[in-house]
Protein backbone atom coordinates (compact mmCIF):
# COMPACT_ATOMS: atom_id res chain seq x y z
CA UNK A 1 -8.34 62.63 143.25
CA UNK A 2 -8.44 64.76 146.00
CA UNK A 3 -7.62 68.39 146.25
CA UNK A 4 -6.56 70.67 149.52
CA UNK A 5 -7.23 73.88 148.65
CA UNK A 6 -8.46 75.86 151.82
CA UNK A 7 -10.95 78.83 151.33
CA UNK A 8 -8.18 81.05 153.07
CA UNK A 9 -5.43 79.97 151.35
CA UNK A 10 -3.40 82.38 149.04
CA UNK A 11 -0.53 82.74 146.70
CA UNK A 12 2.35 84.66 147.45
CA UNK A 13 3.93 86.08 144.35
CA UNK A 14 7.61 87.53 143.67
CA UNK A 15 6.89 89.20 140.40
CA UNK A 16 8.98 90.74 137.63
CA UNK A 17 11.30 87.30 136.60
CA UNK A 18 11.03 86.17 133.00
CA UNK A 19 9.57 82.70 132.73
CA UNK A 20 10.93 80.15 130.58
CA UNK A 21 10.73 76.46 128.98
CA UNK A 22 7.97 74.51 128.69
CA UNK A 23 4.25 73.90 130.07
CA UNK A 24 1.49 71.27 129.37
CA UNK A 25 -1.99 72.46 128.54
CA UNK A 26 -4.41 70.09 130.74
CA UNK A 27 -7.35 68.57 130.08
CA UNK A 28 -10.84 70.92 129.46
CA UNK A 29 -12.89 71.80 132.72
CA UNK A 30 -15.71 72.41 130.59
CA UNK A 31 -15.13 69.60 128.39
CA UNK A 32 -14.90 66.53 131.39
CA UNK A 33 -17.97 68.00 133.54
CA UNK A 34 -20.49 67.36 130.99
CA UNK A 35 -18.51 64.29 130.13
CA UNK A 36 -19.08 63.51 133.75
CA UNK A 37 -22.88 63.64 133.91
CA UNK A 38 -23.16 61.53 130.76
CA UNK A 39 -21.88 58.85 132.12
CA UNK A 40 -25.35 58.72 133.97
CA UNK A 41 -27.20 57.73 130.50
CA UNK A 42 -26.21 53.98 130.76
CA UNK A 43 -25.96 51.44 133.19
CA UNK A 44 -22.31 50.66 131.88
CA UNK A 45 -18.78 51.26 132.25
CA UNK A 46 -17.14 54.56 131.40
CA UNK A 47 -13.71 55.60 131.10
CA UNK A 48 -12.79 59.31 130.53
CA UNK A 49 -8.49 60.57 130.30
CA UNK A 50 -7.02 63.12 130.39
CA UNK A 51 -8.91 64.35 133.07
CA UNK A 52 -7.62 67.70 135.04
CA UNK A 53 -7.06 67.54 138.76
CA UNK A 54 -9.14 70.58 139.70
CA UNK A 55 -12.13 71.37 142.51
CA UNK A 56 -14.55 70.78 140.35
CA UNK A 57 -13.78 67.29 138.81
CA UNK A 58 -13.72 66.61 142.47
CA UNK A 59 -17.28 68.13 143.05
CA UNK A 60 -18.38 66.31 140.20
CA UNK A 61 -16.77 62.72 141.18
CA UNK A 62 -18.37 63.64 145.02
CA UNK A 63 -21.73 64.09 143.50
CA UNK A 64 -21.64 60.64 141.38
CA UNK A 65 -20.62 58.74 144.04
CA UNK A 66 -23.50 60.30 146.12
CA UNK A 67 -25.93 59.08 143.68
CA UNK A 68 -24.87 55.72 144.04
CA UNK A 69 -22.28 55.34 140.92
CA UNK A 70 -19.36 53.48 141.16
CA UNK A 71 -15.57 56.27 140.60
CA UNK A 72 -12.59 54.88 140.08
CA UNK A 73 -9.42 57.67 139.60
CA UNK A 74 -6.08 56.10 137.96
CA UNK A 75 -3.71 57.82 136.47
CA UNK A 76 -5.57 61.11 135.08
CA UNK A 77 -8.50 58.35 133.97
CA UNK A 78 -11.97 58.54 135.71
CA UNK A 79 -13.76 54.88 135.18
CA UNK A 80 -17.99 55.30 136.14
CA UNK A 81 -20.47 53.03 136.21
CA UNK A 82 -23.87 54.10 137.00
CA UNK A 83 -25.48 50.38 137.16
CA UNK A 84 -27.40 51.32 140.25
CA UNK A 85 -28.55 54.31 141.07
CA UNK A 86 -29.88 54.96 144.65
CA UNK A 87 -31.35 58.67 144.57
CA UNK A 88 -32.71 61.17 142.53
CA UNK A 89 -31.28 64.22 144.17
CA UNK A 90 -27.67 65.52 143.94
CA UNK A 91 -25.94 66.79 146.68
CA UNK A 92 -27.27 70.45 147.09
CA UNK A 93 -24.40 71.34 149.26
CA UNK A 94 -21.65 70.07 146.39
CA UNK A 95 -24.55 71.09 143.39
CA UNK A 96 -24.61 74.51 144.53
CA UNK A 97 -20.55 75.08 144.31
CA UNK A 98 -20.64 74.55 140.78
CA UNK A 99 -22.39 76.72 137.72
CA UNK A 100 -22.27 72.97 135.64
CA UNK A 101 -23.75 71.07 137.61
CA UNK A 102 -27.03 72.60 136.03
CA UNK A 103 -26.48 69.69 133.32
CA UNK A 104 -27.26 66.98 135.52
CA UNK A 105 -30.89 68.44 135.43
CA UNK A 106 -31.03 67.03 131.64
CA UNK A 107 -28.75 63.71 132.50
CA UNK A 108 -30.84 62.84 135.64
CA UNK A 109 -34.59 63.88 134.00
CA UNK A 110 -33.44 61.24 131.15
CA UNK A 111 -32.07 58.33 133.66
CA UNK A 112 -34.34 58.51 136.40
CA UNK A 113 -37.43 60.23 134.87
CA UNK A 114 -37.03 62.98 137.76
CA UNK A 115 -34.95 65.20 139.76
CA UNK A 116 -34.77 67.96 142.03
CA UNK A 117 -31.72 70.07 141.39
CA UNK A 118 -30.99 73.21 143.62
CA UNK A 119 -29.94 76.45 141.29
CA UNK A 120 -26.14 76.10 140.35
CA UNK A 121 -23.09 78.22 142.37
CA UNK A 122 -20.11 78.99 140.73
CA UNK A 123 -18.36 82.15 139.62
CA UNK A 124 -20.14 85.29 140.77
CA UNK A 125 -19.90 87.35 137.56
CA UNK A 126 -23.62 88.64 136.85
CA UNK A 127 -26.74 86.76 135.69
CA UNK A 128 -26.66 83.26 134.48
CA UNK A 129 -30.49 82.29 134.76
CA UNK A 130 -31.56 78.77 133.36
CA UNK A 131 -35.13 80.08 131.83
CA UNK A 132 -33.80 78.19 127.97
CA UNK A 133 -33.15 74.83 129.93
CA UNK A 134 -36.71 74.75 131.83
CA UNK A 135 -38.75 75.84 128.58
CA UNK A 136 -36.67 73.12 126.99
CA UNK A 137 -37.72 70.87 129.57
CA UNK A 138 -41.50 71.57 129.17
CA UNK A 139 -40.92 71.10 125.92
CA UNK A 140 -39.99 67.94 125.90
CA UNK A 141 -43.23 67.14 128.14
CA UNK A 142 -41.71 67.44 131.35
CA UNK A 143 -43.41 68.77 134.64
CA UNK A 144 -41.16 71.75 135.87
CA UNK A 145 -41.74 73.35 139.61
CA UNK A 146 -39.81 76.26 140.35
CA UNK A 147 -38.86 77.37 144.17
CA UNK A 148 -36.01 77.12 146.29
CA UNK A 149 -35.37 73.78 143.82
CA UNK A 150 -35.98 72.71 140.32
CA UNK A 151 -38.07 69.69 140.21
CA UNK A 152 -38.68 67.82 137.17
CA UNK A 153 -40.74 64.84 136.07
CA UNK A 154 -42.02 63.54 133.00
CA UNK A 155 -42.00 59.41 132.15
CA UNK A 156 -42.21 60.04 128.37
CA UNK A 157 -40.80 63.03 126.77
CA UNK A 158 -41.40 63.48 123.23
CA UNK A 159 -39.06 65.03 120.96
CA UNK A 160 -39.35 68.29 119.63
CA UNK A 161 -37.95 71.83 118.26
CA UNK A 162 -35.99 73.39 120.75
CA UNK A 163 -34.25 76.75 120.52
CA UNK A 164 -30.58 76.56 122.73
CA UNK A 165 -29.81 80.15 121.99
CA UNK A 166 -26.22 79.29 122.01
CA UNK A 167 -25.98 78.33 125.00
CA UNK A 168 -23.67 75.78 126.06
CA UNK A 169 -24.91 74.29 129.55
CA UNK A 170 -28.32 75.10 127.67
CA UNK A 171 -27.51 72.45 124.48
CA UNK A 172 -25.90 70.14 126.77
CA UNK A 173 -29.27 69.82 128.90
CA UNK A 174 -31.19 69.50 125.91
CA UNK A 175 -29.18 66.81 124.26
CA UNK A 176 -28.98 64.66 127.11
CA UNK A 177 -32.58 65.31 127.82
CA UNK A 178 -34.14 63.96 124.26
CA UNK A 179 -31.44 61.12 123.77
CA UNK A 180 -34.18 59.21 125.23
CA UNK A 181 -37.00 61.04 123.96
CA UNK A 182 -39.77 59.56 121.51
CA UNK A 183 -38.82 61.16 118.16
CA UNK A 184 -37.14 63.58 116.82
CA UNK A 185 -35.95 66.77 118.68
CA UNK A 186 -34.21 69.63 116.68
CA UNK A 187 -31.93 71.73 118.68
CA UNK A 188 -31.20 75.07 116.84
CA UNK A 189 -28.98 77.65 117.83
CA UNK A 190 -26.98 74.98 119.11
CA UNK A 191 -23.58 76.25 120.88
CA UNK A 192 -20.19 75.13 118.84
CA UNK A 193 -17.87 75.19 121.80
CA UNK A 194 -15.23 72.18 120.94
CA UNK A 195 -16.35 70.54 124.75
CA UNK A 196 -20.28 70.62 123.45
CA UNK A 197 -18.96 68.83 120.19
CA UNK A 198 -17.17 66.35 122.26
CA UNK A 199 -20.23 65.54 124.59
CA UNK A 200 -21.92 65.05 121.38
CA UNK A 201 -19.92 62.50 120.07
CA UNK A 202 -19.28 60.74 123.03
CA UNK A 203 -23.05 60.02 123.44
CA UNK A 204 -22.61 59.10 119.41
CA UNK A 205 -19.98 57.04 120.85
CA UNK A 206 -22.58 55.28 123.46
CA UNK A 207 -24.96 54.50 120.82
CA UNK A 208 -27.24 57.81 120.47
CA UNK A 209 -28.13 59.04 117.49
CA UNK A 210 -27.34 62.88 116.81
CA UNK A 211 -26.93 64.55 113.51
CA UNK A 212 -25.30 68.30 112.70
CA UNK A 213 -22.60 68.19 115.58
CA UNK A 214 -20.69 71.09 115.49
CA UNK A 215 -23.51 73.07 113.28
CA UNK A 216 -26.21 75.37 115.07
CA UNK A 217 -28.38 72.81 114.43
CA UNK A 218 -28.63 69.29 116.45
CA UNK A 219 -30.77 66.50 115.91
CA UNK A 220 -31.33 63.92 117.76
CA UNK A 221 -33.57 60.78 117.55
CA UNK A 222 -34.29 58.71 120.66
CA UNK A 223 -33.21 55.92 121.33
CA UNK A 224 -33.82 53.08 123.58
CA UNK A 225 -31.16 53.11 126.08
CA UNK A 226 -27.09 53.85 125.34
CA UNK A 227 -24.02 51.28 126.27
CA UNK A 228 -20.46 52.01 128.10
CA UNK A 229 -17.66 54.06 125.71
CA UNK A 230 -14.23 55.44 126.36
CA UNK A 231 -13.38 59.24 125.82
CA UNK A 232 -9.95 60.95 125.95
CA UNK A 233 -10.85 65.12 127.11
CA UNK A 234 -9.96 67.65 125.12
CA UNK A 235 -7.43 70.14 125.81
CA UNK A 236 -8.57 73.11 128.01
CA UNK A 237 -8.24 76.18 125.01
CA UNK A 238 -8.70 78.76 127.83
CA UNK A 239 -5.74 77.36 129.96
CA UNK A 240 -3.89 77.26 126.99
CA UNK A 241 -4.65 80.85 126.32
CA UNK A 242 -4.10 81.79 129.46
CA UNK A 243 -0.64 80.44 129.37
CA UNK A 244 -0.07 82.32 126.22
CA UNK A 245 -1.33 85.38 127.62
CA UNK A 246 1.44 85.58 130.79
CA UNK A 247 4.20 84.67 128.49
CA UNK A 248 3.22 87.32 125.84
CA UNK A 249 2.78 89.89 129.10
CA UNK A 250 5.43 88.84 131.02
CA UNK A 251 7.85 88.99 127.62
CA UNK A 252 8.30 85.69 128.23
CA UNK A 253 9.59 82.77 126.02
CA UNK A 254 7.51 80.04 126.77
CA UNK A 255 6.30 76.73 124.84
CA UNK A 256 2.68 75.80 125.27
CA UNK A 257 2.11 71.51 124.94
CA UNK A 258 -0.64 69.59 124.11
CA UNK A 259 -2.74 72.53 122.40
CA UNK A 260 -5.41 72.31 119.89
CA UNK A 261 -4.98 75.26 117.33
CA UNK A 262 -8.13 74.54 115.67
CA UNK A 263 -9.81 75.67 118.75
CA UNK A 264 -7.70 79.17 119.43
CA UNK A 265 -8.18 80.70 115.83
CA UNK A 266 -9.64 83.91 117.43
CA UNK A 267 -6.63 84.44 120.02
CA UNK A 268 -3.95 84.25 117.36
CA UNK A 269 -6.02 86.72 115.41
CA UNK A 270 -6.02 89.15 118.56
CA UNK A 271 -2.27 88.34 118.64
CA UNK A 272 -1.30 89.04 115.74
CA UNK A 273 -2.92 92.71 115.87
CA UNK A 274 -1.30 93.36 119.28
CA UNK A 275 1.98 92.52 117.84
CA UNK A 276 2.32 89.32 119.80
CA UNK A 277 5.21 86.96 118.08
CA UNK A 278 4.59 83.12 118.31
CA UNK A 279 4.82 80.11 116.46
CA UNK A 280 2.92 76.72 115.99
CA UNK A 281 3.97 73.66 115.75
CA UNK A 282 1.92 70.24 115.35
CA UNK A 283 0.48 70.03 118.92
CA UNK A 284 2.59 73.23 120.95
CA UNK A 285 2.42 77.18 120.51
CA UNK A 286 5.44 79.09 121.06
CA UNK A 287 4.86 82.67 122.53
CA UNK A 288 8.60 84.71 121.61
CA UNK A 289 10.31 87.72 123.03
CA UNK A 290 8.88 90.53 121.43
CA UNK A 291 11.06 92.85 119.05
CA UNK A 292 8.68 95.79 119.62
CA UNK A 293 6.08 96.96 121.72
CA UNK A 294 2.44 95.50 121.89
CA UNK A 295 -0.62 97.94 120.49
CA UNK A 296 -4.21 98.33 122.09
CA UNK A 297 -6.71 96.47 120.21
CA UNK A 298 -10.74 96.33 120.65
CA UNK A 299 -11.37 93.10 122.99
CA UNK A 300 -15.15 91.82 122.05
CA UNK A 301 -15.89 88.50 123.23
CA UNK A 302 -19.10 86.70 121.64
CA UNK A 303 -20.29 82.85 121.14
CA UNK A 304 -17.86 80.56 120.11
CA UNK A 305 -15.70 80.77 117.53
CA UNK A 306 -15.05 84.40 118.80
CA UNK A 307 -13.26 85.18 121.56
CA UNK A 308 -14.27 83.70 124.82
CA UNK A 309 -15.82 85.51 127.03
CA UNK A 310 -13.54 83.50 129.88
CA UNK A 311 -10.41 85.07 128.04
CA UNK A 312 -11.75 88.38 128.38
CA UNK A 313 -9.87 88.83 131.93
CA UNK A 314 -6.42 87.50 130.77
CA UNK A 315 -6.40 90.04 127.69
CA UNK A 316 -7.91 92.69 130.10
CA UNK A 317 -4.49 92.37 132.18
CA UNK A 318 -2.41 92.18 128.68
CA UNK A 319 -3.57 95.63 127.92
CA UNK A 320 -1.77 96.95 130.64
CA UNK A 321 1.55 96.69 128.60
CA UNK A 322 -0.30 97.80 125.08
CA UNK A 323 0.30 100.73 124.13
CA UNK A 324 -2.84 103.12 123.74
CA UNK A 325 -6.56 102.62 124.92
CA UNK A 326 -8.23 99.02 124.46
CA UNK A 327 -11.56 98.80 124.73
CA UNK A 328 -13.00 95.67 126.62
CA UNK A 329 -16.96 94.54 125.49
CA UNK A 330 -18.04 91.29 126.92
CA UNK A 331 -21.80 91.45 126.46
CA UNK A 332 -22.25 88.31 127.16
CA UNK A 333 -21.94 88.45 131.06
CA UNK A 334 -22.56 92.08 133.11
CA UNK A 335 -20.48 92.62 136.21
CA UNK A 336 -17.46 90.54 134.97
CA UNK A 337 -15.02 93.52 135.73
CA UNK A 338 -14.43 92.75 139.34
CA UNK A 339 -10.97 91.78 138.42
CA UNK A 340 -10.18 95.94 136.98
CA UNK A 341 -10.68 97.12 140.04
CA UNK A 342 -8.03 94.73 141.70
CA UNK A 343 -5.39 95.64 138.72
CA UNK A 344 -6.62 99.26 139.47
CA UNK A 345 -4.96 98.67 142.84
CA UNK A 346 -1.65 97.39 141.17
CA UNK A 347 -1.93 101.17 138.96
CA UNK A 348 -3.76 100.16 136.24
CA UNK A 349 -5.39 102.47 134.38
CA UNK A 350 -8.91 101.42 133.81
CA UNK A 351 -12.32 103.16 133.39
CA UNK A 352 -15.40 100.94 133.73
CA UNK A 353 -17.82 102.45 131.48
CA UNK A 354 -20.97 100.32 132.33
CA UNK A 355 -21.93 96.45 133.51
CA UNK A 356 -20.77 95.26 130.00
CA UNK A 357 -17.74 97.83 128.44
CA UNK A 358 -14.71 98.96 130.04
CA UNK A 359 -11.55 100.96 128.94
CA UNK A 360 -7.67 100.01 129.98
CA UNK A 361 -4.89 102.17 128.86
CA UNK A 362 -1.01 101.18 128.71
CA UNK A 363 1.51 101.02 128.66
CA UNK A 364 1.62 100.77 132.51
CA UNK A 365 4.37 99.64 134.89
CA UNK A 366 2.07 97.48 137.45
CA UNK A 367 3.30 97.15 140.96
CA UNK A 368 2.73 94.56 143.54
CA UNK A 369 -0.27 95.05 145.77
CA UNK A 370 -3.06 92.46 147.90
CA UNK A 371 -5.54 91.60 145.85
CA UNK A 372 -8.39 89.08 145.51
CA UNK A 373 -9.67 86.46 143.08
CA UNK A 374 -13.23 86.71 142.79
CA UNK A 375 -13.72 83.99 139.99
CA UNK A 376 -11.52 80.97 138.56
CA UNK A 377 -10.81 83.70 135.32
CA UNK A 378 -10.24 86.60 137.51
CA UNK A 379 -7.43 84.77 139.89
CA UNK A 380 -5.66 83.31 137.17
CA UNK A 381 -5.68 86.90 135.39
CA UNK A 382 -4.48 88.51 138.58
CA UNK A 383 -1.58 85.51 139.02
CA UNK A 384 -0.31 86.52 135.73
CA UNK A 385 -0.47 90.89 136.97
CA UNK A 386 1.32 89.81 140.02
CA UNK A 387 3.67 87.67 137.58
CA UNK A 388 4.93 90.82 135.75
CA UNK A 389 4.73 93.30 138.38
CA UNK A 390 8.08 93.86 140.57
CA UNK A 391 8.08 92.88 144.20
CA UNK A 392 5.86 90.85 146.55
CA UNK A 393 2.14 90.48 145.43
CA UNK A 394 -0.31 88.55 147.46
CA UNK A 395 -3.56 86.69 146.11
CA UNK A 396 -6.35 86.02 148.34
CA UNK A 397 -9.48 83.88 147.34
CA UNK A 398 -7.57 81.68 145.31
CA UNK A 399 -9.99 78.23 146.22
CA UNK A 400 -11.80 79.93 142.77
CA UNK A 401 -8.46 79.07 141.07
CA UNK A 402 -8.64 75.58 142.22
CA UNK A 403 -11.64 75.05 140.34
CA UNK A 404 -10.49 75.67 136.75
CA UNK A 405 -6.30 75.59 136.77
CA UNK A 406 -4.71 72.20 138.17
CA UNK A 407 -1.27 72.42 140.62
CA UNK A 408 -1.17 76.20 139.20
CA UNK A 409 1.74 77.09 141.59
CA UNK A 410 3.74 73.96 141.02
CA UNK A 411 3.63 74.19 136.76
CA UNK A 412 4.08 78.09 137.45
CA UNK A 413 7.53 76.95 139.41
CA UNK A 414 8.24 74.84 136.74
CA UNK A 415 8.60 77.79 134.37
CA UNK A 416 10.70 80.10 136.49
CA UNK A 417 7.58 81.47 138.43
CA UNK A 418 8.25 82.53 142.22
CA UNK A 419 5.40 81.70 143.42
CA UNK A 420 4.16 79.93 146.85
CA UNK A 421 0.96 78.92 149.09
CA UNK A 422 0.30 79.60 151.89
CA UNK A 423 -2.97 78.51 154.06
């Protein structure tokens, strides 16, 4: 698995075609990552499908390897084994491209008994600090020093109450951290997200022992050391309502594959009160022409099952083409609005109100313009205003796409999308 995607590359976009027939949803980027850094809890084989071909599988795979773990890629199926490992420092370089690899902290402390992990990169949208992972760490019993690094030691943690605070990297440190622990640990204010379910029972899977999955509260009881298993990702919901998104904006009739429903309750909901037609079937979603014109709606994003706060950006393009004033809160991350002011350069009409609320009011004809992608969320959102405004857009930055959407030009093709990189 190995991915070109040059920091200056961009996508050049002929906008204002409807799209058509059919796309596959691929597998979750936040689901295989943490799937990924479990595979360091046992000396065993592990084989993961449906795995996405994106940067940071890649990162993730790099990083493994580095450690001294066997990778094998066949066929969208990533086979580890972690019999040997020779260090107990990831790559900083690779660790500090990547918000998740903060959950190797828990993985590696568990293992190895120790770790030094530099603070995680990613998407620059505001604040992410890890203060609930290290007081979950020293509450486990673990020595924590705090500099440039995060160092962490502790030969016998002890299980204990720990508060996640919904989280997700934040329960997915802690439950790798005490599957080993002496005891009980009880995780409350556990996240629900589908992918922190699935690490759950995937370490269930490898013989751990963990009780309330997909409840607020986790327990877990050590246990003495876990065994090889075989895991099949879930679906990526945000790709999948990303997809559903550009139809429903573009006024597109598109069918969505391979989609969990169970997981995008929320988005229907907002769809239905835009006026959004679609229809389900057992595993697709079919986004329709629409007979009327879509309506602003409030847009508040909040912990799992409401809206993610990663979908915020896709809807915040969609309100271009609603009718009226929708009002945008994601308090869950400040500064993620860094993609409004690129859609104000395409004529959006938006009005930032602070780090946390903004306003955008429709209906608006967009036109192309350059832009940038400043996040994976952000790029795809401003592939799918370039998508639906006329003429020739082009997309710098678009190495953050790489990171959460596989081949995104190629499937785009696929649909009727004129769309091309160039390096």
């Amino acid at each position: 698995m190995e991915i070109n995607q040059k920091i200056m590359s961009k996508f050049v976009i002929n906008g204002g075609r409807r799209l058509s027939g059919s796309i596959d949803v691929a597998g979750a980027k936040n689901a295989i990552l943490p799937l990924l850094a479990a595979t360091l809890l046992t000396e065993e084989e592990c084989a993961i499908s449906n795995v996405p071909e994106i940067l940071d599988v890649q990162s993730f795979i790099k990083i493994l390897k580095d450690l001294g773990c066997e990778v094998t890629t066949e066929a969208r199926t990533v086979t580890v084994r972690c019999g040997n490992i020779k260090k107990y420092i990831p790559d900083k370089k690779l660790c500090s491209s990547t918000r998740a690899s903060v959950i190797f902290m828990g993985a590696l402390l568990s293992r190895l008994k120790k770790t030094e992990v530099v603070y995680p990169g990613g998407d620059k949208i505001g604040k992410r600090p890890i203060n609930i992972h290290i007081q979950a760490f020293k509450s486990l019993g673990a020595k924590v020093v705090e500099g440039e690094t995060v160092k962490l030691s502790g030969d016998k943690l002890v299980g204990t109450e720990l508060f996640a605070e919904s989280s997700v990297t934040g329960t997915e440190n802690m439950v790798m951290a005490s599957v080993f622990a002496k005891g009980k640990t009880i995780i409350k204010l556990a996240a629900l997200e589908p992918h922190v379910q699935q690490l759950c029972r995937f370490l269930k899977k490898m013989g751990a022992r963990i009780n309330g999955i997909g409840t607020h509260t986790l327990v877990v009881e050590g246990v003495k050391k876990l065994h090889g298993a075989k895991v099949k990702v879930i679906p990526d919901m945000l790709e999948a309502g990303s997809f559903a998104v550009l139809a429903a904006a573009s006024k597109s009739e598109l069918t969505i594959n391979n989609v969990d429903h169970s997981h995008l309750d929320t988005v229907y909901e907002k769809f239905r009160e835009i006026g959004i037609n679609f229809d389900k079937s057992a595993n697709s979603l079919i986004i329709l022409r629409p007979q009327k014109g879509y309506k602003a709606v409030s847009i508040r994003t909040g912990v799992y099952p409401s809206l993610a706060t990663d979908l915020q950006p896709p809807f915040g393009v969609l309100a271009t083409q609603c009718k009226g004033t929708t009002k945008i809160h994601d308090w869950i991350y400040e500064g993620r609005q860094g993609y409004l002011k690129e859609l104000s350069k395409m004529g959006a009409n938006v009005k930032i109100i602070d780090t946390h609320q903004a306003e955008v009011t429709g209906l608006t004809k967009l036109h192309p313009a350059k832009i940038e992608s400043l996040d994976v969320r952000s790029g795809m959102t401003l592939v799918i205003a370039s998508l639906i405004a006329e003429g020739k857009s082009v997309i710098s930055g678009i190495h953050h796409i790489g990171r959460g959407y596989e081949r995104l030009d190629e499937r785009l093709r696929n649909i009727g999308a004129d769309i091309q990189k160039i390096d």
